[in-house]
Protein backbone atom coordinates (compact mmCIF):
# COMPACT_ATOMS: atom_id res chain seq x y z
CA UNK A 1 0.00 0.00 0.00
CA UNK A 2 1.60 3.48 -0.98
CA UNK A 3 1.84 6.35 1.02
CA UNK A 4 -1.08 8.22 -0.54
CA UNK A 5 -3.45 5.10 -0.29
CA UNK A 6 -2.47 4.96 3.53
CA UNK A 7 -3.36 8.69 3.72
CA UNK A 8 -7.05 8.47 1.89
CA UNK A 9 -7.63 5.67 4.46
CA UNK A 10 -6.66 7.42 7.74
CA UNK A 11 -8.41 10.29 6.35
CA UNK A 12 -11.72 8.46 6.17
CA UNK A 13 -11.79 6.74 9.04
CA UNK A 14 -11.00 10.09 11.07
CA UNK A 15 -14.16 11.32 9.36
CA UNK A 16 -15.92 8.41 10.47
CA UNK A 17 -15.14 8.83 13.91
CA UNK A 18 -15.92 12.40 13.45
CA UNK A 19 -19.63 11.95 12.28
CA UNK A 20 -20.40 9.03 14.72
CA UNK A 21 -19.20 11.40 18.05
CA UNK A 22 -21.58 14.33 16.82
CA UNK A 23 -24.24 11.78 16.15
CA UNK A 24 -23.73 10.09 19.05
CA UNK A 25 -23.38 12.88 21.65
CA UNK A 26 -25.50 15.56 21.23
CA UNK A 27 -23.35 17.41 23.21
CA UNK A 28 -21.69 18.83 20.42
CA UNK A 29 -24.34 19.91 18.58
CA UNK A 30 -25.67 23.27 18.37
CA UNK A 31 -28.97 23.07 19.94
CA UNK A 32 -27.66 21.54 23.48
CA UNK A 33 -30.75 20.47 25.99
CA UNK A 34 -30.12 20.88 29.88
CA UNK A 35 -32.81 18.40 31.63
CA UNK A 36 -34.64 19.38 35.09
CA UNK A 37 -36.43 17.33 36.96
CA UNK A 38 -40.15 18.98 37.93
CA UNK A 39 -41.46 17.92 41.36
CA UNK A 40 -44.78 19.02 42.72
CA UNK A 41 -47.79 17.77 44.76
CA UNK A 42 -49.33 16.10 41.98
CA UNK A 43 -46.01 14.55 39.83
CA UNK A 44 -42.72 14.84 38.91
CA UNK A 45 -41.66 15.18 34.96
CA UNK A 46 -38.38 15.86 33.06
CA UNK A 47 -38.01 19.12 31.22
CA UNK A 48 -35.73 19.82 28.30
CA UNK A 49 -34.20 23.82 27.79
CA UNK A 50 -32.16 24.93 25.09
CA UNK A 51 -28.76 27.15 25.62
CA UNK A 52 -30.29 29.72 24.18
CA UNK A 53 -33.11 29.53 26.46
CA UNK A 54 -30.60 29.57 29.87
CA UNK A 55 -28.75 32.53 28.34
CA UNK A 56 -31.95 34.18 28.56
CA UNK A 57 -32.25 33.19 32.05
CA UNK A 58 -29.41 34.42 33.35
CA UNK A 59 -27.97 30.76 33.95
CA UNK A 60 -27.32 27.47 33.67
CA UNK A 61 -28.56 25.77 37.03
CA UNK A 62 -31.87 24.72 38.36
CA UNK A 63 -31.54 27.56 40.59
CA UNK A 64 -31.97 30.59 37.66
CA UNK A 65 -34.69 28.48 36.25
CA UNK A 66 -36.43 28.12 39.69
CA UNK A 67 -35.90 32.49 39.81
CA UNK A 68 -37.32 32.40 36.18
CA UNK A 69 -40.22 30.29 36.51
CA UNK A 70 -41.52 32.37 40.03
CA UNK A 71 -40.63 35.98 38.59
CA UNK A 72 -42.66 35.04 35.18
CA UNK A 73 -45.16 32.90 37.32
CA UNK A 74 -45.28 30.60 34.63
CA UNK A 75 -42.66 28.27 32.17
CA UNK A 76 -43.19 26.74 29.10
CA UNK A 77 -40.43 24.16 28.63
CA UNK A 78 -40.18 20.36 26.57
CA UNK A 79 -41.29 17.27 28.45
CA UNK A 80 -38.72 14.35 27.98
CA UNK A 81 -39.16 11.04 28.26
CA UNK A 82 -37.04 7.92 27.56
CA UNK A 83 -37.70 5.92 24.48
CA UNK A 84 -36.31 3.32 22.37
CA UNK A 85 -33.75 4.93 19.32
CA UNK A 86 -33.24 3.57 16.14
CA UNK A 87 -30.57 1.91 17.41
CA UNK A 88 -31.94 -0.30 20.18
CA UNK A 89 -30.20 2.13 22.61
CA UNK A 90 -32.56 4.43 24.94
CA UNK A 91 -32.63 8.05 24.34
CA UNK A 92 -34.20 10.92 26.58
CA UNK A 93 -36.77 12.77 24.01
CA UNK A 94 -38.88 15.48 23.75
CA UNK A 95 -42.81 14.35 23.57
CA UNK A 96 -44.63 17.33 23.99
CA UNK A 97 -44.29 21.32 25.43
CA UNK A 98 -46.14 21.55 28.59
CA UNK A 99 -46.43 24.98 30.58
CA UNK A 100 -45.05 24.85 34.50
CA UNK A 101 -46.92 27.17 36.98
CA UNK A 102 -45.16 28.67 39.84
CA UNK A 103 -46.39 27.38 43.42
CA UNK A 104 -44.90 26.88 46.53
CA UNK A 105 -44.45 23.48 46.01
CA UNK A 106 -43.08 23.30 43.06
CA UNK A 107 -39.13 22.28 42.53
CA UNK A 108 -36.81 22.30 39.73
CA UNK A 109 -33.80 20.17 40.44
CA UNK A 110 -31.02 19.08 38.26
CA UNK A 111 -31.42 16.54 36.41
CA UNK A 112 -29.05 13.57 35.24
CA UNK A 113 -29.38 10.47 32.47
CA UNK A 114 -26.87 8.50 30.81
CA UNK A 115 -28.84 8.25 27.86
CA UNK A 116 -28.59 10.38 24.92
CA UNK A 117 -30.40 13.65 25.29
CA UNK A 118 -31.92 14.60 21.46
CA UNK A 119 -32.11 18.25 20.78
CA UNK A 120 -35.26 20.05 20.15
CA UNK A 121 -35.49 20.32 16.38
CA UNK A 122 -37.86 22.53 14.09
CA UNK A 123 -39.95 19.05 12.84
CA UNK A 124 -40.55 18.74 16.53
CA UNK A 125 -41.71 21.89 16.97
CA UNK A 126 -43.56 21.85 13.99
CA UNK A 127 -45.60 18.40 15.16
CA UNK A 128 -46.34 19.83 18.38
CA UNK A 129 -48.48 22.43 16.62
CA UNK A 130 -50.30 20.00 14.70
């Protein structure tokens, strides 16, 4: 095998690897979800909210979206769930936007999964309207 062809095949693996870790870790990609964990009275769900939506919040911890969610009195925010993924692996996802009231009970807590957390896309949004 020459130089060159040893070069072409690096070169496409090391793209491989490239596209499978942004694939697989949504970490890198550009519309990043933070989950919470909302606990009141009644039940406790997972939330999903966007970097750009904890910029406006003045933060990234469970804290500033507590301080959001009481000075607005309201939050609307992505419910997540865990589902299966193409791939047989589970996945935290985003099933449907639900609106948080503020109440005296009501807790936002960090939240933590070792599954992968999908972003909030624009077909999502757009079948939530539907």
């Amino acid at each position: 095998m020459s130089a060159r062809s040893r070069q072409v095949v690096l070169a496409i693996g090391l793209t491989g690897l490239l596209i499978d870790a942004v694939a697989s870790h949504p970490a890198f990609g550009v519309n990043k979800v933070t989950l919470f964990k909302v606990v009141t009275p009644q039940n406790e769900i997972v939330i999903g909210i966007t970097r750009a939506e904890l910029a406006e919040m003045h933060g990234k911890t469970a804290e500033a979206v507590t301080r959001a969610l009481n000075d607005a009195g309201e939050l609307q925010a992505w419910q997540y769930e865990p589902r299966t993924g193409a791939g047989g692996a589970l996945e935290e996802a985003p099933i449907r936007k639900v609106e948080i009231a503020a109440g005296p009970a009501t807790r936002i807590e960090p939240y933590t999964t070792a599954h992968t957390v999908l972003p909030i896309t624009d077909e999502i949004m757009i079948e939530a309207i539907r």
